[in-house]
N, C-alpha and C. Protein backbone atom coordinates (compact mmCIF):
# COMPACT_ATOMS: atom_id res chain seq x y z
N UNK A 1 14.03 -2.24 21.10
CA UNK A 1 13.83 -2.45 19.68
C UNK A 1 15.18 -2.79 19.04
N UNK A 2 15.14 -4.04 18.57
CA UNK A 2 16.78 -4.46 17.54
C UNK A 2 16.39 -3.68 16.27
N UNK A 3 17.74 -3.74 15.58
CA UNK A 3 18.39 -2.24 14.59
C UNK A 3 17.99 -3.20 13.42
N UNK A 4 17.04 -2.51 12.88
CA UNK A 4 16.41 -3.17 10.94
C UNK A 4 17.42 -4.01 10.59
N UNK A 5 17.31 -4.79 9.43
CA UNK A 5 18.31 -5.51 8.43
C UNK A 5 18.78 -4.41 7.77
N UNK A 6 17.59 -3.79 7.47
CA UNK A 6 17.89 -3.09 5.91
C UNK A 6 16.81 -1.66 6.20
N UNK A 7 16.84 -0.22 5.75
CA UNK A 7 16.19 0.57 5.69
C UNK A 7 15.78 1.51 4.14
N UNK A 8 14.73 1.21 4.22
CA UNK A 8 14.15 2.31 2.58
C UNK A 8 13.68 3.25 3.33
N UNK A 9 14.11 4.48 1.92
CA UNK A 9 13.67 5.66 2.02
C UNK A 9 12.86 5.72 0.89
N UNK A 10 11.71 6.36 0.90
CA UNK A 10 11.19 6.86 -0.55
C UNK A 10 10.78 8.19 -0.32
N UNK A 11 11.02 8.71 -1.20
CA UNK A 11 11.40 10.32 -1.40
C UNK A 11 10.16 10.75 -1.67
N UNK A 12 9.52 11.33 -1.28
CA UNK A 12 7.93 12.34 -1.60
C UNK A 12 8.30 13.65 -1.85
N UNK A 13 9.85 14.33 -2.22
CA UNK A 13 9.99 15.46 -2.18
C UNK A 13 8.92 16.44 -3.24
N UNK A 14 8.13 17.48 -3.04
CA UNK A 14 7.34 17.72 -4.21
C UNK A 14 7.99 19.24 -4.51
N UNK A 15 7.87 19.84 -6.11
CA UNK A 15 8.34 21.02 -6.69
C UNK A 15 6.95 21.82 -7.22
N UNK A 16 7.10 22.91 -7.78
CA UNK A 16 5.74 22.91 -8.64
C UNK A 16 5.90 22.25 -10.05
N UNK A 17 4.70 22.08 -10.30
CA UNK A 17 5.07 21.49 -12.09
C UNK A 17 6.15 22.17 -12.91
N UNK A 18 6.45 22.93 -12.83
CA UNK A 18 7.37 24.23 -13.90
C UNK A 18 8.64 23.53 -12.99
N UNK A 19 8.87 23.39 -11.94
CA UNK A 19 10.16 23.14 -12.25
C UNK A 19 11.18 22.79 -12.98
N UNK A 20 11.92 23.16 -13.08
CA UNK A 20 12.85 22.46 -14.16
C UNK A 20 13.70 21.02 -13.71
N UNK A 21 13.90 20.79 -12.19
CA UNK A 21 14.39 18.86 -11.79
C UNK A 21 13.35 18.11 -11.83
N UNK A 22 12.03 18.49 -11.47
CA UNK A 22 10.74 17.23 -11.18
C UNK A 22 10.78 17.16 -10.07
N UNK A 23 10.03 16.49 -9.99
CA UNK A 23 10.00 15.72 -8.23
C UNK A 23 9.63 14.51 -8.66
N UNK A 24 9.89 14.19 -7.18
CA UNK A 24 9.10 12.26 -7.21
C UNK A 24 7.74 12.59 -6.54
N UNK A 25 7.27 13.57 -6.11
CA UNK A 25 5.82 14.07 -5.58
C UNK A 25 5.26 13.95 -7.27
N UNK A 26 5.58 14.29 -7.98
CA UNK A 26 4.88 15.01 -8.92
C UNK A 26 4.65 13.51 -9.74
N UNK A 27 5.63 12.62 -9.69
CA UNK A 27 5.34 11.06 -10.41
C UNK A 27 4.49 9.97 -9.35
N UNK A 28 3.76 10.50 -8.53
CA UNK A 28 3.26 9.44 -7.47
C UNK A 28 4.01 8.90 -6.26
N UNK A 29 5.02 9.65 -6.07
CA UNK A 29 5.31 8.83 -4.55
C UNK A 29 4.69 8.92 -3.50
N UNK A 30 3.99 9.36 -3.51
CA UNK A 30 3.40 9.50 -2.16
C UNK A 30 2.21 8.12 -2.03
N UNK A 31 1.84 8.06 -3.26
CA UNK A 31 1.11 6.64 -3.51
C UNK A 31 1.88 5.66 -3.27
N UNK A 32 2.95 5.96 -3.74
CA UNK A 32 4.06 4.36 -3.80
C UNK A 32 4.34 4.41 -2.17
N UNK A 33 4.76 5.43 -1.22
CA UNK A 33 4.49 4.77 0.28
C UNK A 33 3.36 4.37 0.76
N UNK A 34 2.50 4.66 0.33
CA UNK A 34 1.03 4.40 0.98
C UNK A 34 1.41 2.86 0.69
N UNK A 35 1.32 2.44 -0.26
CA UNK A 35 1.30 1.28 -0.60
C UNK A 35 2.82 0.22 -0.29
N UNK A 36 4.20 1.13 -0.44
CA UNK A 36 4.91 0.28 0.78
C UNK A 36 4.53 -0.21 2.36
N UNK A 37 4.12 0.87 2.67
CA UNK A 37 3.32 0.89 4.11
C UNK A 37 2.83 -0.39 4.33
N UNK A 38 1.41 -0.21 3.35
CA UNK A 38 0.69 -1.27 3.34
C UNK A 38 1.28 -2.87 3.31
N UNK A 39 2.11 -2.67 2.53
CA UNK A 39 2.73 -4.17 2.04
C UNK A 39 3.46 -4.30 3.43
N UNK A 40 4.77 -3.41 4.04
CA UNK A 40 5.23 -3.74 5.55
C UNK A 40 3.88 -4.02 6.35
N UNK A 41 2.77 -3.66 6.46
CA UNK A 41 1.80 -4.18 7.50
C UNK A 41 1.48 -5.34 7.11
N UNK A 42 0.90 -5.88 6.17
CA UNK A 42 0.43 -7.36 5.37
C UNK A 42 1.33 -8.33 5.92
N UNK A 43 2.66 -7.73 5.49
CA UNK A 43 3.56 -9.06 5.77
C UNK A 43 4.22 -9.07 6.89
N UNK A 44 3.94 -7.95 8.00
CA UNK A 44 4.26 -8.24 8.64
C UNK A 44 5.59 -7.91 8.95
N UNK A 45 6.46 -6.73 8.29
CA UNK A 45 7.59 -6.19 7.89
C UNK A 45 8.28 -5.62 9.30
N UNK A 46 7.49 -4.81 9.52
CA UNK A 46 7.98 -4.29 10.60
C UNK A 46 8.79 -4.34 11.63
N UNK A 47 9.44 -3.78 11.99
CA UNK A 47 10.82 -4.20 13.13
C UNK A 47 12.23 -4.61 12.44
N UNK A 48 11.82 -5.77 11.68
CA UNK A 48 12.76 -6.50 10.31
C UNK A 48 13.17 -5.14 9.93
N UNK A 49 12.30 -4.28 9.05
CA UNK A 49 13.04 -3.91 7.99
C UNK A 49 12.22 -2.51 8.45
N UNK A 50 13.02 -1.07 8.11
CA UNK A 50 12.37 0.22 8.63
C UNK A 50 12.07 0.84 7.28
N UNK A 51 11.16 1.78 7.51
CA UNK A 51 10.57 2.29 5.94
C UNK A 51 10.00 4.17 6.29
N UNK A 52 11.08 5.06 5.49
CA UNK A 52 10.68 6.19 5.99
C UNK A 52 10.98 7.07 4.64
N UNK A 53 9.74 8.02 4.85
CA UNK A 53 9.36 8.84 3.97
C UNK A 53 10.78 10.12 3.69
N UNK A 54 11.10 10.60 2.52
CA UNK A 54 12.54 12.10 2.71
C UNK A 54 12.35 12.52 1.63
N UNK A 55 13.30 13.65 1.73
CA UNK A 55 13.30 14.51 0.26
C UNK A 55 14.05 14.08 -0.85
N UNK A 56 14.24 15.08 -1.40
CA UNK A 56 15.04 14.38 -2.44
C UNK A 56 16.41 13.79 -2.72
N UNK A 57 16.27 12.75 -3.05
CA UNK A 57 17.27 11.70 -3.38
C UNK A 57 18.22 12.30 -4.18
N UNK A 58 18.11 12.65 -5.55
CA UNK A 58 19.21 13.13 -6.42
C UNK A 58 18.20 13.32 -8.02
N UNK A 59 18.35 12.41 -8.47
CA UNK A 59 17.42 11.67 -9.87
C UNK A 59 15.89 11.88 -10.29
N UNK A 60 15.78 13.17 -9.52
CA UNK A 60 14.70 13.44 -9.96
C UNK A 60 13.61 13.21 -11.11
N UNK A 61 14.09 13.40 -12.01
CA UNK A 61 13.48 13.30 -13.21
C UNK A 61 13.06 11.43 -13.63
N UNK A 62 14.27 11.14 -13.04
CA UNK A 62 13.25 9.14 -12.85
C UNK A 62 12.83 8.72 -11.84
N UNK A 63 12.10 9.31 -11.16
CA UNK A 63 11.27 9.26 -9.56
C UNK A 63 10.53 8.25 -10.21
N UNK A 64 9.72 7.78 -9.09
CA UNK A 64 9.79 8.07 -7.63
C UNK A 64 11.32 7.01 -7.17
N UNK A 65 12.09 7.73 -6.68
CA UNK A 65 13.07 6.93 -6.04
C UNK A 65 13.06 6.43 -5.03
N UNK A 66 13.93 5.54 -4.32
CA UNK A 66 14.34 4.64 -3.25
C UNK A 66 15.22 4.36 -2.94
N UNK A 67 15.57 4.64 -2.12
CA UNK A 67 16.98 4.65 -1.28
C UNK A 67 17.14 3.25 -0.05
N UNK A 68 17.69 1.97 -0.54
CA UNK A 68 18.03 1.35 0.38
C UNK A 68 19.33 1.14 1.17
N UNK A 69 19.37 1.17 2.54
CA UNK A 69 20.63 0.92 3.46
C UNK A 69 20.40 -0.16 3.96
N UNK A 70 21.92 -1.02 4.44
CA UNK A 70 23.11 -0.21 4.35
C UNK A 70 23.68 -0.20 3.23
N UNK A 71 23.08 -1.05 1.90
CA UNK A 71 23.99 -0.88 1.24
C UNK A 71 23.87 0.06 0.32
N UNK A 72 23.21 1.33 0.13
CA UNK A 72 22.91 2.74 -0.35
C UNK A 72 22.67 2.37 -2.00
N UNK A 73 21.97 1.10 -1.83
CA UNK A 73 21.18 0.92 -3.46
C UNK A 73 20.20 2.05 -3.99
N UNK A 74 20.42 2.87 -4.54
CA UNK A 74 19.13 3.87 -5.38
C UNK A 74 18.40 3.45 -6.18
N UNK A 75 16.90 2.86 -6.23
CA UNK A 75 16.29 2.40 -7.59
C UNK A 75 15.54 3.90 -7.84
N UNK A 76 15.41 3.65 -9.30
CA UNK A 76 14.56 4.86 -9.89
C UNK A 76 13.55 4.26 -10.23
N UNK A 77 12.69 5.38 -10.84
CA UNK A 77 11.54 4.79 -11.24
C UNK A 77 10.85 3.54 -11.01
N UNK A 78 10.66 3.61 -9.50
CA UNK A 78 9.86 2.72 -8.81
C UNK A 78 8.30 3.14 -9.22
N UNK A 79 7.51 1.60 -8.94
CA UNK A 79 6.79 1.58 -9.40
C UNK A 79 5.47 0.76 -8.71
N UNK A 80 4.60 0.54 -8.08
CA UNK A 80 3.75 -0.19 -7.01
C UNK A 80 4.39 -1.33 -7.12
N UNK A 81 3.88 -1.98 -8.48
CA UNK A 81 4.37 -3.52 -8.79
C UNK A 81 5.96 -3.84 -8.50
N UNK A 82 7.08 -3.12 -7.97
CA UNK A 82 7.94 -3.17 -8.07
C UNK A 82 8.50 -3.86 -6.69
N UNK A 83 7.06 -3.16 -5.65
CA UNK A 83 7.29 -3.42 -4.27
C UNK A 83 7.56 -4.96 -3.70
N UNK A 84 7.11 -5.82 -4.33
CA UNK A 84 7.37 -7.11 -3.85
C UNK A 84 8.73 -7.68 -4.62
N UNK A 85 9.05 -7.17 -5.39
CA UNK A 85 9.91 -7.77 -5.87
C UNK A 85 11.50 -7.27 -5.52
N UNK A 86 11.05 -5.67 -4.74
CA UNK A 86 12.47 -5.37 -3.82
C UNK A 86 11.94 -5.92 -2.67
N UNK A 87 10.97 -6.39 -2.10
CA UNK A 87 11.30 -6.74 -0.71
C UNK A 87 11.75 -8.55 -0.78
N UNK A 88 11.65 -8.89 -1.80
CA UNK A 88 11.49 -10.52 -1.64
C UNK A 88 13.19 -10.26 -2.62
N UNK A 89 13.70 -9.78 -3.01
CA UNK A 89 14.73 -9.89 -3.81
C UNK A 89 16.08 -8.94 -3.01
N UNK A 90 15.53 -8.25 -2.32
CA UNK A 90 16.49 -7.13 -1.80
C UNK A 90 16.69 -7.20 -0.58
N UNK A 91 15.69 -7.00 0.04
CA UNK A 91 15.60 -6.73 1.76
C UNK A 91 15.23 -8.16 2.28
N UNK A 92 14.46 -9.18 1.80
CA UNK A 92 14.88 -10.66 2.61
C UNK A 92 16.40 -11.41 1.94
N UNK A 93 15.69 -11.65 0.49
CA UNK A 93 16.83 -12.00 -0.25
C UNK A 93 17.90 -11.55 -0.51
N UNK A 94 18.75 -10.33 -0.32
CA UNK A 94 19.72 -9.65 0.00
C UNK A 94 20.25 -9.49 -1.38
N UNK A 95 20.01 -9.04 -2.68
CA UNK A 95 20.21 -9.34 -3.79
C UNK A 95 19.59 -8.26 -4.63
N UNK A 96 20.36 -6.95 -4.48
CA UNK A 96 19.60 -5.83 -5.09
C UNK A 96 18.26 -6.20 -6.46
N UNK A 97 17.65 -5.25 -7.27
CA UNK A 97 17.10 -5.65 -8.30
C UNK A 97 17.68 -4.92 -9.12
N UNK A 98 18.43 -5.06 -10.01
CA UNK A 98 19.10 -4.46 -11.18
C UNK A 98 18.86 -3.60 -11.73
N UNK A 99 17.23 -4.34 -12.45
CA UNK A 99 16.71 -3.54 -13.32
C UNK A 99 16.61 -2.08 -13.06
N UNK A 100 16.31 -1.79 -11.58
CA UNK A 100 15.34 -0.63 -11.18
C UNK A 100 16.92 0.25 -11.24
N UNK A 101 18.16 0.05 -11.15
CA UNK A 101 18.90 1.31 -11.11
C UNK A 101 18.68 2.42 -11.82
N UNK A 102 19.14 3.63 -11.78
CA UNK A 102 19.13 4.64 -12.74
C UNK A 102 20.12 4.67 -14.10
């Protein structure tokens, strides 16, 4: 197996509601991998580019986050619709997406 271009993390870490940081469990990430997933199978992602589920990132409170390597881009508040536009802008196109920083 050759070594990804590029690797995302998306954070599913979950708290209870009362916490006082949040989680990105608690804003839908766990939806938002289902649906990265999905999009790496569609297109066919796989091998290219690696995609793995972790805890928490930092930024809780603007989850669901994403962690891309190597170049350790953090987007916050990711969002389904967001997914094509980091993989076609970030991970082929090599060209972080701005907007999504924290």
């Amino acid at each position: 197996m050759s070594k990804p271009e590029r690797h995302v993390f998306v954070c599913v870490q979950s708290r209870p509601p009362s916490h006082p940081k949040g989680s990105c469990g608690a804003q839908g990430s766990a939806d938002l991998l289902r649906a990265f997933q999905d999009t790496f199978e569609a297109r066919k992602l796989w091998g290219r580019f690696a995609l793995t589920q972790c805890g928490c990132l930092g930024p809780c409170g603007e989850g669901p986050n994403v962690l891309v390597y190597p170049e350790g881009i953090l987007y916050a508040g990711v969002r389904q619709d967001d997914i094509d536009v980091i993989i076609d802008e970030h991970l082929i196109g090599g060209t972080p997406v701005t907007r999504l920083y924290p």
